[in-house]
PDB file of N, CA and C in Angstrom:
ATOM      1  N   UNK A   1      27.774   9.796   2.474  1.00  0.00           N
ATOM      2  CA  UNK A   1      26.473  10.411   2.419  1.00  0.00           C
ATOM      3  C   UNK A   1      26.643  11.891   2.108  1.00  0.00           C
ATOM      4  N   UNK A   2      25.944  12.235   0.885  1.00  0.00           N
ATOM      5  CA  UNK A   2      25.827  13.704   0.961  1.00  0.00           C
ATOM      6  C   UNK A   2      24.709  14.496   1.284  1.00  0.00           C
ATOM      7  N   UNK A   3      25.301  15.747   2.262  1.00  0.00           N
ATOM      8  CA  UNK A   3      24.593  16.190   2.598  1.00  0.00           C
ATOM      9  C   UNK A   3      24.082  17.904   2.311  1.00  0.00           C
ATOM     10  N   UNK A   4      22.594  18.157   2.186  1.00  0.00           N
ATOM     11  CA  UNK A   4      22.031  19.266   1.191  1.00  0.00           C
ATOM     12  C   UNK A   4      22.775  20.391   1.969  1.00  0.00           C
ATOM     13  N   UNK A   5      23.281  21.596   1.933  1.00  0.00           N
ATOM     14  CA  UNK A   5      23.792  22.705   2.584  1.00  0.00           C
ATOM     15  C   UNK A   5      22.834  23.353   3.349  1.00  0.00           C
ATOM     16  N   UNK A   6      21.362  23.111   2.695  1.00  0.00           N
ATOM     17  CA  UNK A   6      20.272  23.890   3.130  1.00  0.00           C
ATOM     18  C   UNK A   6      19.808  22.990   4.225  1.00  0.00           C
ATOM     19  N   UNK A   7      19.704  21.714   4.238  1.00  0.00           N
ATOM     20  CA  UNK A   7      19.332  20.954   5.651  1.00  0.00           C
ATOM     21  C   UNK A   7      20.172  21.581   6.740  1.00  0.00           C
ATOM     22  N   UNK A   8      21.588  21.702   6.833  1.00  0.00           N
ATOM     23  CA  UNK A   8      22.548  22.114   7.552  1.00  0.00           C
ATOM     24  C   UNK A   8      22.730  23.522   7.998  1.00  0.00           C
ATOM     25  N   UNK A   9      22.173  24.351   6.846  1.00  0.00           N
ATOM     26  CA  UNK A   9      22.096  25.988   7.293  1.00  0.00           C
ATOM     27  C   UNK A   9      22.346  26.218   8.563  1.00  0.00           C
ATOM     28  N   UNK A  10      23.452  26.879   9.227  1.00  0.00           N
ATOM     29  CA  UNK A  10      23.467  27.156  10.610  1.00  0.00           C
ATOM     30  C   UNK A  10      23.434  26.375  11.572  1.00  0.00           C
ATOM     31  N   UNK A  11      23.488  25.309  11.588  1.00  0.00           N
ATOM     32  CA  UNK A  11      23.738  24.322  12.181  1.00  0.00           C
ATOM     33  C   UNK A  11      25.520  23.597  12.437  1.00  0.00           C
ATOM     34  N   UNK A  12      25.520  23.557  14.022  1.00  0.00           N
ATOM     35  CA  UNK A  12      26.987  23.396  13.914  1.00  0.00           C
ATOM     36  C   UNK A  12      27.304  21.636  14.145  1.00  0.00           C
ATOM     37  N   UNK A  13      25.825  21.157  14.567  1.00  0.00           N
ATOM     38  CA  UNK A  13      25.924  19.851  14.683  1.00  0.00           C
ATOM     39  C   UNK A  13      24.963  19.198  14.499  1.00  0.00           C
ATOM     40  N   UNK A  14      24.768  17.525  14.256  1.00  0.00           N
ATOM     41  CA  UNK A  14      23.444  16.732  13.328  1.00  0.00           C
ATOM     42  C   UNK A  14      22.125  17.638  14.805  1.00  0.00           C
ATOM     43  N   UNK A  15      22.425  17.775  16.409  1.00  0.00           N
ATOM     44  CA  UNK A  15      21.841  18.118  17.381  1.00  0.00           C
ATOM     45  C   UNK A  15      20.636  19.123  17.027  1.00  0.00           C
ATOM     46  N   UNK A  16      21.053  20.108  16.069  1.00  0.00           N
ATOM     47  CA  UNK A  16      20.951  21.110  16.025  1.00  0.00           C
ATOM     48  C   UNK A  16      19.839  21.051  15.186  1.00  0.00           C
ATOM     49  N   UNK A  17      19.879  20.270  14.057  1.00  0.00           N
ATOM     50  CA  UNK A  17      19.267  19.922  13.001  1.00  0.00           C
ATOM     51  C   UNK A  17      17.660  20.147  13.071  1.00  0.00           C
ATOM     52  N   UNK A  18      16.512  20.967  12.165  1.00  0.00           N
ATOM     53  CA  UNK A  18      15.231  21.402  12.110  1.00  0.00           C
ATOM     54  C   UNK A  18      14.614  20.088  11.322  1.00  0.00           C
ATOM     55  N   UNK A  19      13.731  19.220  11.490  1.00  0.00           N
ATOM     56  CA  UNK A  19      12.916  18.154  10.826  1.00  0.00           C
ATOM     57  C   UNK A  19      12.676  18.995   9.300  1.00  0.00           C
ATOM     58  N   UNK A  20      12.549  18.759   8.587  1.00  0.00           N
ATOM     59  CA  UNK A  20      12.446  19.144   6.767  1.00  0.00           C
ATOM     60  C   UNK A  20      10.794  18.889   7.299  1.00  0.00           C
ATOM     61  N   UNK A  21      10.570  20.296   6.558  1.00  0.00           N
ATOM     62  CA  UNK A  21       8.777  20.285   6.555  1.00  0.00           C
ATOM     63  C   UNK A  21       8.169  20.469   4.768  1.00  0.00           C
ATOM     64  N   UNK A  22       7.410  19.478   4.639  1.00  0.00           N
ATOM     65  CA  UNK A  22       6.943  19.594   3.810  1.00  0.00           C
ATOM     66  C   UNK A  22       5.283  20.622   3.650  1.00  0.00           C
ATOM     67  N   UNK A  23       5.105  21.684   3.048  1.00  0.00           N
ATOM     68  CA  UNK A  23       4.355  22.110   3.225  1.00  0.00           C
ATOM     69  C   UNK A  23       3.174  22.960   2.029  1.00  0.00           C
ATOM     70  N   UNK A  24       3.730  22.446   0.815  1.00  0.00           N
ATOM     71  CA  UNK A  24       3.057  23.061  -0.401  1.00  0.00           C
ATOM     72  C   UNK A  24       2.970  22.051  -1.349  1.00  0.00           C
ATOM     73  N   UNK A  25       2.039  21.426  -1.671  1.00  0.00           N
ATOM     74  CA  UNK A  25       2.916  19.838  -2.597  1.00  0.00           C
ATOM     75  C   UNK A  25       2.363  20.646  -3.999  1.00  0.00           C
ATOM     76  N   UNK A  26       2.321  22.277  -4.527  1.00  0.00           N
ATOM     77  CA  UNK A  26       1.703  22.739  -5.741  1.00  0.00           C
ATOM     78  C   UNK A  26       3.746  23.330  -5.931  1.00  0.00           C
ATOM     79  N   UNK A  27       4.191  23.379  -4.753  1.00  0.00           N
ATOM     80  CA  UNK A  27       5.532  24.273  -5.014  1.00  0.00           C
ATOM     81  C   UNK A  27       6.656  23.236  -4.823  1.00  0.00           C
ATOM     82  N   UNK A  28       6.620  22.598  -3.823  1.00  0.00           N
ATOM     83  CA  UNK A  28       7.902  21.374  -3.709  1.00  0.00           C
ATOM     84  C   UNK A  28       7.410  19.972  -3.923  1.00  0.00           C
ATOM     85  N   UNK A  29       8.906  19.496  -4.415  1.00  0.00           N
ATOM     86  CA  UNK A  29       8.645  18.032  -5.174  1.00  0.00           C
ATOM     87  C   UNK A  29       8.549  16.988  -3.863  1.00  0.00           C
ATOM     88  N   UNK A  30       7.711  16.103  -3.829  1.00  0.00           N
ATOM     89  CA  UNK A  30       8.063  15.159  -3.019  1.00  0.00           C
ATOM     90  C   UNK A  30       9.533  14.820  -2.903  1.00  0.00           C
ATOM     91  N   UNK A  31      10.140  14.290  -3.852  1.00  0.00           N
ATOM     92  CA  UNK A  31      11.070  13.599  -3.992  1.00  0.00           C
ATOM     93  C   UNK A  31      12.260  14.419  -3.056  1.00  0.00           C
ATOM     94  N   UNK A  32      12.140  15.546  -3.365  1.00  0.00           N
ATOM     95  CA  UNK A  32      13.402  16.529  -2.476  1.00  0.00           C
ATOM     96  C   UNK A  32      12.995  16.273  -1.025  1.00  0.00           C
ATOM     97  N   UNK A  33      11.698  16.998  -1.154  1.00  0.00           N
ATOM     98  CA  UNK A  33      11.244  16.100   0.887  1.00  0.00           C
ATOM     99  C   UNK A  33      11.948  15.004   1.354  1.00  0.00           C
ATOM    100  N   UNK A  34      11.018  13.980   0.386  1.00  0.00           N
ATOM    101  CA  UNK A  34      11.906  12.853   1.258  1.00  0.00           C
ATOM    102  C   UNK A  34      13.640  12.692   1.169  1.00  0.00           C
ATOM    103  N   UNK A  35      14.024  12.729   0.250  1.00  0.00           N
ATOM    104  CA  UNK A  35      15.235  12.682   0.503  1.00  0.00           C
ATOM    105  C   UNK A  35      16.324  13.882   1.409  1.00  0.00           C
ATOM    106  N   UNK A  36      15.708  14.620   1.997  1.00  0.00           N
ATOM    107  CA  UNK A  36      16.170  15.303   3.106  1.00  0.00           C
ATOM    108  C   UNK A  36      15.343  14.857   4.362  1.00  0.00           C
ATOM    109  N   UNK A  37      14.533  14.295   4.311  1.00  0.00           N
ATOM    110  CA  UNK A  37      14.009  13.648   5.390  1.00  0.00           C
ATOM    111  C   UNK A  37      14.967  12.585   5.532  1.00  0.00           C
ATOM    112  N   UNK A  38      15.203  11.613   4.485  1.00  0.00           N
ATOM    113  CA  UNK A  38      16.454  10.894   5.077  1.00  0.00           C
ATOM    114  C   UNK A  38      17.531  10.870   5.402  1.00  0.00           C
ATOM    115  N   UNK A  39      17.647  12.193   4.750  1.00  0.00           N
ATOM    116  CA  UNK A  39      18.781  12.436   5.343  1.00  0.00           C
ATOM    117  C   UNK A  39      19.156  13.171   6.873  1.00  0.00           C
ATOM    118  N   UNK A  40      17.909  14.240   7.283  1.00  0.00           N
ATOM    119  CA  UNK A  40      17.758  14.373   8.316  1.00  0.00           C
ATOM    120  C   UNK A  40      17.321  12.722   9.357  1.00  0.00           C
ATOM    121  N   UNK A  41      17.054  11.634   8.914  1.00  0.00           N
ATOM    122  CA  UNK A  41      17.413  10.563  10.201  1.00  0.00           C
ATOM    123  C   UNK A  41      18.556   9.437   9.891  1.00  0.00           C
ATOM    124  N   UNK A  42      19.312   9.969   8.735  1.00  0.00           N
ATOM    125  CA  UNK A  42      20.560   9.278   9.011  1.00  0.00           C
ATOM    126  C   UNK A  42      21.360  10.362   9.840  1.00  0.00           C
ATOM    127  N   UNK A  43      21.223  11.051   9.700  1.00  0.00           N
ATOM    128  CA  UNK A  43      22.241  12.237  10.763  1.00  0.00           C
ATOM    129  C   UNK A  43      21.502  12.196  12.212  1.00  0.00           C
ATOM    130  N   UNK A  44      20.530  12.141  12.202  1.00  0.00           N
ATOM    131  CA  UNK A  44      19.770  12.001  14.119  1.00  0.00           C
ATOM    132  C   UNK A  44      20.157  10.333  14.274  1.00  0.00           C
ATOM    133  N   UNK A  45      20.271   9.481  13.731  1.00  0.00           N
ATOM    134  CA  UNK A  45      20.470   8.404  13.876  1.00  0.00           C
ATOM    135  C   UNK A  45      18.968   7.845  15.003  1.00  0.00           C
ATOM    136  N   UNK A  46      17.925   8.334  14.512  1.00  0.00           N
ATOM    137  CA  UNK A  46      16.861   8.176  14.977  1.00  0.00           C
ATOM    138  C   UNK A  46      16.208   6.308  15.384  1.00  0.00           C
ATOM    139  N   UNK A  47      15.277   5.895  15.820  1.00  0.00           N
ATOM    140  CA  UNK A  47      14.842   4.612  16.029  1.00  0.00           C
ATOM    141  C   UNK A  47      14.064   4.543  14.964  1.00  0.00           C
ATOM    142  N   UNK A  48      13.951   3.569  14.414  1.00  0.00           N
ATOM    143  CA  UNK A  48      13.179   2.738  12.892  1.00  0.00           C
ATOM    144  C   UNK A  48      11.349   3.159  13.392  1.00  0.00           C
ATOM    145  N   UNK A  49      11.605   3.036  14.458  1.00  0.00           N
ATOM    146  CA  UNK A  49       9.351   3.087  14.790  1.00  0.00           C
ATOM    147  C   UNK A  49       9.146   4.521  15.091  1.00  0.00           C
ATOM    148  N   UNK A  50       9.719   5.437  15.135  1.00  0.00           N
ATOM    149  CA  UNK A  50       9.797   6.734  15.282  1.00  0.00           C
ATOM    150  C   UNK A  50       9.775   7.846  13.908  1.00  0.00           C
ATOM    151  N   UNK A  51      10.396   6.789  12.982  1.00  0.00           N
ATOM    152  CA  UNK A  51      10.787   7.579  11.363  1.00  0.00           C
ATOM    153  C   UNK A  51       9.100   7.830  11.033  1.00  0.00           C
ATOM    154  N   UNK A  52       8.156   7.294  10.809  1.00  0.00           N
ATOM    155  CA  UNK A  52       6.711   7.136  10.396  1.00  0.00           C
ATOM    156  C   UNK A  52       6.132   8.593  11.063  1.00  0.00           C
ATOM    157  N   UNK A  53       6.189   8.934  12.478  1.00  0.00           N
ATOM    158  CA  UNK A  53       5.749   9.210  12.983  1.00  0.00           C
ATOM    159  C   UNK A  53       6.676  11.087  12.779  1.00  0.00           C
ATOM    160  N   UNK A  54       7.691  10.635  12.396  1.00  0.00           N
ATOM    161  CA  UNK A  54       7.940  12.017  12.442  1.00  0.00           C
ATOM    162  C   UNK A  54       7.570  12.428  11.196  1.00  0.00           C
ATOM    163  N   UNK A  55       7.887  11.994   9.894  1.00  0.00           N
ATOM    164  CA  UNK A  55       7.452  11.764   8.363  1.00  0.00           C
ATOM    165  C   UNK A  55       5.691  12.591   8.498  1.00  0.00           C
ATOM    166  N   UNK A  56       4.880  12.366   9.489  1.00  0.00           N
ATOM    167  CA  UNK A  56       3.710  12.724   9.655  1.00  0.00           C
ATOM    168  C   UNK A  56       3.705  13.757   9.987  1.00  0.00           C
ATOM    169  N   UNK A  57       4.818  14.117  11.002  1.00  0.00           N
ATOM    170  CA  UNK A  57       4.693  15.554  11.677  1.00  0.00           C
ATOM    171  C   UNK A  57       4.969  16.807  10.558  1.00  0.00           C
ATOM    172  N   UNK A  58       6.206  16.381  10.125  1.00  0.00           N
ATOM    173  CA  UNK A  58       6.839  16.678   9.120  1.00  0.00           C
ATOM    174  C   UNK A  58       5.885  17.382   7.853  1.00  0.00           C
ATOM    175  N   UNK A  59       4.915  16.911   7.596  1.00  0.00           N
ATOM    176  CA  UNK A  59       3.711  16.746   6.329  1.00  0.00           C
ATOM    177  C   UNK A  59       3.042  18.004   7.078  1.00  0.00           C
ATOM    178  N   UNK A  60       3.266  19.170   6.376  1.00  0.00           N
ATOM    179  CA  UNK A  60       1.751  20.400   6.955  1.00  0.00           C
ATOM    180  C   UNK A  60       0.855  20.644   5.556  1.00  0.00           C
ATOM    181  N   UNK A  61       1.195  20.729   4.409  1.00  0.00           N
ATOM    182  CA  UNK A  61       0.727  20.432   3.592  1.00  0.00           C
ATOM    183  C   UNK A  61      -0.640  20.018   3.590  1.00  0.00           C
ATOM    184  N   UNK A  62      -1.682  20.676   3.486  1.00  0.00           N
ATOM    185  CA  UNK A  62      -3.485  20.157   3.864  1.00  0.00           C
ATOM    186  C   UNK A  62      -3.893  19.036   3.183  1.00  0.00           C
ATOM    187  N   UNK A  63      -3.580  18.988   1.656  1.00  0.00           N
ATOM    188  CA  UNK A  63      -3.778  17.604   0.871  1.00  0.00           C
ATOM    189  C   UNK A  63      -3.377  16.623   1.144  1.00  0.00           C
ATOM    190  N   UNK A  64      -1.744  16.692   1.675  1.00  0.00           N
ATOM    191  CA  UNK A  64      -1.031  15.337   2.042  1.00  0.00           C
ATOM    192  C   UNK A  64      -1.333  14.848   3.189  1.00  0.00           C
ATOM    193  N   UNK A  65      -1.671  16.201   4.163  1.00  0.00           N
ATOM    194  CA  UNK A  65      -1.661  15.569   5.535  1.00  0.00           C
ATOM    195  C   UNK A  65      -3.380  15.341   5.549  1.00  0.00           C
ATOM    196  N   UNK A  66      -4.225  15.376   4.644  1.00  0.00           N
ATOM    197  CA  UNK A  66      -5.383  14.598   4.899  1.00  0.00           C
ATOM    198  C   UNK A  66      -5.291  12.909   3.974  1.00  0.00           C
ATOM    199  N   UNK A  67      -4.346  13.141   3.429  1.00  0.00           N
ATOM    200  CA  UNK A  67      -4.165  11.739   2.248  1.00  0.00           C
ATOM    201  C   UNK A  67      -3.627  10.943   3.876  1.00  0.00           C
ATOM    202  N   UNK A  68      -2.605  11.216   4.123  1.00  0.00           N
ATOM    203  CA  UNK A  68      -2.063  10.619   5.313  1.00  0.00           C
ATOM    204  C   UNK A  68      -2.752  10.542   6.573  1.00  0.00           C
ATOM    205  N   UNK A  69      -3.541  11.334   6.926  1.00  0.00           N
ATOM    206  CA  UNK A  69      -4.604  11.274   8.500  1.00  0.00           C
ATOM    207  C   UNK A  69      -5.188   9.980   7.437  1.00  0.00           C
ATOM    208  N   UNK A  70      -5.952   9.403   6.305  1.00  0.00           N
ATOM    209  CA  UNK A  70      -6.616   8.553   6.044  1.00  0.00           C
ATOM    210  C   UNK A  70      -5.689   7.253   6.098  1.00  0.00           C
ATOM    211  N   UNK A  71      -4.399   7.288   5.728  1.00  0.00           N
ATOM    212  CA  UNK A  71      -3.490   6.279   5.558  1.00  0.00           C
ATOM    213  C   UNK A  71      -2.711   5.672   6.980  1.00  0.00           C
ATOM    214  N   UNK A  72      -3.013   6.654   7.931  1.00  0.00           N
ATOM    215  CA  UNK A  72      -1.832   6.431   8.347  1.00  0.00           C
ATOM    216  C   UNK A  72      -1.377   5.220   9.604  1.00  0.00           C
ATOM    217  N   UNK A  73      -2.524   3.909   9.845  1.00  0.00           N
ATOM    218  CA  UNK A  73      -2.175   3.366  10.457  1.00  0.00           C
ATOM    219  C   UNK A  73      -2.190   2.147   9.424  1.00  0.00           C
ATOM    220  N   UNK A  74      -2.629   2.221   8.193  1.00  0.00           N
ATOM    221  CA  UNK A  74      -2.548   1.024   7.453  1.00  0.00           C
ATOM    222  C   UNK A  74      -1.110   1.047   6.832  1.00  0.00           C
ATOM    223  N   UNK A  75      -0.653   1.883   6.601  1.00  0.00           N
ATOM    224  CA  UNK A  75       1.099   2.539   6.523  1.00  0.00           C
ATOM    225  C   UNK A  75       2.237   1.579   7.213  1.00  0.00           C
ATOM    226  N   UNK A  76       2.146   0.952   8.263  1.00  0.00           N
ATOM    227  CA  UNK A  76       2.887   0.460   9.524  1.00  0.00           C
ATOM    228  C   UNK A  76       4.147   1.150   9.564  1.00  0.00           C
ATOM    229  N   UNK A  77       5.172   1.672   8.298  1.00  0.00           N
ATOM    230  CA  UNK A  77       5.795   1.824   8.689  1.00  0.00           C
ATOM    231  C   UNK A  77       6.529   2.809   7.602  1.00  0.00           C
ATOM    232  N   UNK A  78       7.497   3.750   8.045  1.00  0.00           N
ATOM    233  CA  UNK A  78       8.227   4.632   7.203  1.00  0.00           C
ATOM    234  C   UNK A  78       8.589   4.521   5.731  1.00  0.00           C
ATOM    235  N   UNK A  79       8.915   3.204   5.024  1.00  0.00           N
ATOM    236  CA  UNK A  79       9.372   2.738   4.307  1.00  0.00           C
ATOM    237  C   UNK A  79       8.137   2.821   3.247  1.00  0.00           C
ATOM    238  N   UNK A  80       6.956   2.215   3.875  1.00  0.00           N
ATOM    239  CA  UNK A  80       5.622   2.267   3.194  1.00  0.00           C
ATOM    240  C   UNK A  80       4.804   3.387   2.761  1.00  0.00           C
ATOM    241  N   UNK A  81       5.337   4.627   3.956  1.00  0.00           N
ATOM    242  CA  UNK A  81       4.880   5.938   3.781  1.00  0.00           C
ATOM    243  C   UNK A  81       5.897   6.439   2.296  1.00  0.00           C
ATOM    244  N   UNK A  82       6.820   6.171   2.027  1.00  0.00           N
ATOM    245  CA  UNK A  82       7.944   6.791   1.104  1.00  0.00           C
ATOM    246  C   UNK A  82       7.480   6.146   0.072  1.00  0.00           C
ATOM    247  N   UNK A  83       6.723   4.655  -0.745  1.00  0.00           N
ATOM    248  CA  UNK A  83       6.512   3.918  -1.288  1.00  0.00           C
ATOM    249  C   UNK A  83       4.880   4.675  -1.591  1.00  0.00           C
ATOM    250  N   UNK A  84       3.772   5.153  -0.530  1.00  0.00           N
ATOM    251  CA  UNK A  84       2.627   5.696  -1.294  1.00  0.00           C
ATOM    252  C   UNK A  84       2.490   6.681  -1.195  1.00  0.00           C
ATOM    253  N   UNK A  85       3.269   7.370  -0.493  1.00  0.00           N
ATOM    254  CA  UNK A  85       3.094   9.123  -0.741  1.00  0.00           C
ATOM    255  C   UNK A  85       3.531   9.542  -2.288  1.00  0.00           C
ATOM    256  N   UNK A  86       5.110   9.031  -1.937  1.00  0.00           N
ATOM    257  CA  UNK A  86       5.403   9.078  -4.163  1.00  0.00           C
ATOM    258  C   UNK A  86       4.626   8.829  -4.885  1.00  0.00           C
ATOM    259  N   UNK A  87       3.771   7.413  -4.640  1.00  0.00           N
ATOM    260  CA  UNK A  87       2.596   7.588  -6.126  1.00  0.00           C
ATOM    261  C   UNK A  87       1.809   8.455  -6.213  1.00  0.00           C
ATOM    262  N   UNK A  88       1.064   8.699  -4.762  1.00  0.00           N
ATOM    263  CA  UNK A  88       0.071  10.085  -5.006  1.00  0.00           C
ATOM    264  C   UNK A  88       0.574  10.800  -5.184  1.00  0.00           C
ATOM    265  N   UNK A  89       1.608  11.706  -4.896  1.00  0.00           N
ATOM    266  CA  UNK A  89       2.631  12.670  -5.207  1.00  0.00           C
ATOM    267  C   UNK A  89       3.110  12.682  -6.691  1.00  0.00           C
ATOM    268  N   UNK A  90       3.672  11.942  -6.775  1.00  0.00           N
ATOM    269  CA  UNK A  90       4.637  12.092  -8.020  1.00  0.00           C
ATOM    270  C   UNK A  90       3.837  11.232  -8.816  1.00  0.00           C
ATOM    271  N   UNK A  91       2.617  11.360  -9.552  1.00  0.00           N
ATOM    272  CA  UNK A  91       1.869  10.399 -10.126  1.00  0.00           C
ATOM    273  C   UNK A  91       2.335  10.831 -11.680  1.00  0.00           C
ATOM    274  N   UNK A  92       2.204   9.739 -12.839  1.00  0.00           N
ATOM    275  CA  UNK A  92       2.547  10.526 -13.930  1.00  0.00           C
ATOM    276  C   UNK A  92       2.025  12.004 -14.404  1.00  0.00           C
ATOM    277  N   UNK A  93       0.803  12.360 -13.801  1.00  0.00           N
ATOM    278  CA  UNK A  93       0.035  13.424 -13.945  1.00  0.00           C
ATOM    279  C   UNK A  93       1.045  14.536 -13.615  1.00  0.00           C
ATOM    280  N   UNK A  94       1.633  14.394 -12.161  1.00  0.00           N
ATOM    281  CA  UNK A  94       2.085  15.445 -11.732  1.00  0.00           C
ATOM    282  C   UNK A  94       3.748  15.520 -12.487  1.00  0.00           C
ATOM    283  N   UNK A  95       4.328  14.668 -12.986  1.00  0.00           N
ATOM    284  CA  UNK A  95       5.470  14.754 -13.579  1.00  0.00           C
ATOM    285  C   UNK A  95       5.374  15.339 -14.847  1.00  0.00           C
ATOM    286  N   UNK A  96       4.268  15.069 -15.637  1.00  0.00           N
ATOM    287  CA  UNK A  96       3.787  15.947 -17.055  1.00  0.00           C
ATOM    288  C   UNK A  96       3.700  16.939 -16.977  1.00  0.00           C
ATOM    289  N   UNK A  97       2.829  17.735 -16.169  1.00  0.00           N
ATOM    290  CA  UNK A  97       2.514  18.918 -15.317  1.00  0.00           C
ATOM    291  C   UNK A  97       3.727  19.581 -15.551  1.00  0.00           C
ATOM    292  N   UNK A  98       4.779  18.912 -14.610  1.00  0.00           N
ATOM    293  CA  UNK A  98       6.221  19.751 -14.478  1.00  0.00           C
ATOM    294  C   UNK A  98       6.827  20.111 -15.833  1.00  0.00           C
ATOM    295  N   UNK A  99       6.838  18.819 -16.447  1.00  0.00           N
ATOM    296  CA  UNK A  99       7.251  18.607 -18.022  1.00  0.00           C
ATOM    297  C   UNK A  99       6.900  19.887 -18.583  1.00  0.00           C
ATOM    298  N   UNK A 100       5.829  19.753 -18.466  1.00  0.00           N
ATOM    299  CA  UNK A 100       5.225  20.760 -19.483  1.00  0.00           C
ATOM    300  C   UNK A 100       5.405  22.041 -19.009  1.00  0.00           C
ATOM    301  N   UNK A 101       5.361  22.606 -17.892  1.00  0.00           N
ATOM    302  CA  UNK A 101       5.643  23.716 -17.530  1.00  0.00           C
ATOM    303  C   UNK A 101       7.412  24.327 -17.875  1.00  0.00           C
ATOM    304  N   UNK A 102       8.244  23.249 -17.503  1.00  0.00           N
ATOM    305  CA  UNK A 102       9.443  23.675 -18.293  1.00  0.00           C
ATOM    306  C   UNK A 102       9.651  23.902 -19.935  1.00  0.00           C
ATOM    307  N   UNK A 103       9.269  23.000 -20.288  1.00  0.00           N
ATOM    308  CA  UNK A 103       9.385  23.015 -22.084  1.00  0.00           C
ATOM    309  C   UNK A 103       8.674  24.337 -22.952  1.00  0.00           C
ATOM    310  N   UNK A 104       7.447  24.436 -21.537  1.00  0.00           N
ATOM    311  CA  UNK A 104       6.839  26.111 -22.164  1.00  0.00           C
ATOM    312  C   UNK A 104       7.799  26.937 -22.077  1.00  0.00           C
ATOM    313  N   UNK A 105       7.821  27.073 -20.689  1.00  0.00           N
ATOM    314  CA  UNK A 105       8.246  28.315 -19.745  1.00  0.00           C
ATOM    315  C   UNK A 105       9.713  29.048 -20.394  1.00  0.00           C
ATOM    316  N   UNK A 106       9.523  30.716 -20.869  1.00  0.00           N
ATOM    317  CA  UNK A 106      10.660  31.323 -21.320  1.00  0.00           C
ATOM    318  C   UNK A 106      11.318  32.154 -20.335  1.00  0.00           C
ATOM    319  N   UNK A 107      12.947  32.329 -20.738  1.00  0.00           N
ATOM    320  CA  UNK A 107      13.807  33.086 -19.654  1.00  0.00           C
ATOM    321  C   UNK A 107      13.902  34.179 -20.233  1.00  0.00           C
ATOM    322  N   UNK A 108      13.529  35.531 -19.082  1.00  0.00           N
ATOM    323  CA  UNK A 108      13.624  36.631 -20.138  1.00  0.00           C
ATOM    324  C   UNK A 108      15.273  37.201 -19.424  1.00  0.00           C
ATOM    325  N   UNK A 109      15.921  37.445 -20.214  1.00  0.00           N
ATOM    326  CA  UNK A 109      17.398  38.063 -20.037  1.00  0.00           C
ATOM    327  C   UNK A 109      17.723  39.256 -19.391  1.00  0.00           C
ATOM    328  N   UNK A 110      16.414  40.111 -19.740  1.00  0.00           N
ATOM    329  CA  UNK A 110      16.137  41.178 -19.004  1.00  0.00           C
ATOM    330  C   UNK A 110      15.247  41.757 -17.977  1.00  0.00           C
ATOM    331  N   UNK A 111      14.712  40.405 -17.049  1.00  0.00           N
ATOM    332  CA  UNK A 111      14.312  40.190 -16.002  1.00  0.00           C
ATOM    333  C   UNK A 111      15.350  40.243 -14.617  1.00  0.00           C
ATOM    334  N   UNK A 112      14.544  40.442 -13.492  1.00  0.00           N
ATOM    335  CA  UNK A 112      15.542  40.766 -12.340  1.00  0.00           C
ATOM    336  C   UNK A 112      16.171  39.193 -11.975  1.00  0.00           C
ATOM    337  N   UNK A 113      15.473  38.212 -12.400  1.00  0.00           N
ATOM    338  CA  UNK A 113      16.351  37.419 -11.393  1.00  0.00           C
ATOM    339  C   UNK A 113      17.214  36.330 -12.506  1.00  0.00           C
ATOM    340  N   UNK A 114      17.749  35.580 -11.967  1.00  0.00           N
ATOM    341  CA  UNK A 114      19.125  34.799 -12.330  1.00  0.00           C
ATOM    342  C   UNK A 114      18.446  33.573 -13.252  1.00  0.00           C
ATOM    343  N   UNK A 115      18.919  32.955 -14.495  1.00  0.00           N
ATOM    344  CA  UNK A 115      18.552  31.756 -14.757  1.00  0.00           C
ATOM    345  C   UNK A 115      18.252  30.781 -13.780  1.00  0.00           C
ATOM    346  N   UNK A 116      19.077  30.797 -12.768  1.00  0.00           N
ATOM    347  CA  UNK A 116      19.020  29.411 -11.963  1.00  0.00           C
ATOM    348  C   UNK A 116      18.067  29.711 -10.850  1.00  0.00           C
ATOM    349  N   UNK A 117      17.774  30.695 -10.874  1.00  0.00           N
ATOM    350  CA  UNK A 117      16.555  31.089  -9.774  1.00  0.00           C
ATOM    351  C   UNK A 117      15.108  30.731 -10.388  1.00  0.00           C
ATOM    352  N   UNK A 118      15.443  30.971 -12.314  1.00  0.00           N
ATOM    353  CA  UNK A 118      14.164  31.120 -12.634  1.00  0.00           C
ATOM    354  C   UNK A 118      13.559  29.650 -12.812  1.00  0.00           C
ATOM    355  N   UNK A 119      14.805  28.904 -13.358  1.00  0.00           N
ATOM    356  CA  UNK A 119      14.476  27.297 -12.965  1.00  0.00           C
ATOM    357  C   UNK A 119      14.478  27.089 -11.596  1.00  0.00           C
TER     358      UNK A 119
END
């Protein structure tokens, strides 16, 4: 299993570990969420009926966490939350969006910050 450096930041053990908050869905991708969400409960080695419930806590995000206050007992379970949050999330709309914002978007050379910052 690999694990992100930034989940781990300062952390000397899985104990230690901060829940991954999702909280801007205009600035971060779903997809990175969840997959540090899983990875934050393969390292807690958490209980299966507990994953849902933290996945919720997790969500501050006002859009998602009202998509989810509507979803969230027809959901039953973690697996299902990861299965319809991605479509609303990552709908083709919002992947074009991205598309398109890269294929525009120019690097100026003589700007302060780094290529890899600016992607």
């Amino acid at each position: 299993m690999k694990v992100n450096p930034v989940l781990m930041a300062g952390c000397s053990s899985p104990n230690e570990l901060n829940l991954p908050i999702y909280s801007d869905h205009t600035t971060q991708v779903i997809g990175n969420f969840l997959n540090y969400l899983e990875v934050y409960f393969d390292l807690k080695r958490g209980s299966e009926s507990l994953k849902l419930l933290l996945a919720a806590r997790a969500v501050q995000d006002p859009f998602t966490k009202a998509w989810l206050s509507a979803e969230y007992y027809k959901l039953g379970k973690h697996e299902n939350f990861r299965k319809q949050v991605t479509q609303v999330m990552w709908n083709d709309q919002k992947q074009s969006s991205i598309r398109c914002k890269i294929f525009q978007d120019k690097y100026d050379r003589n700007g302060e910050e780094t290529l890899a910052a600016h992607y």
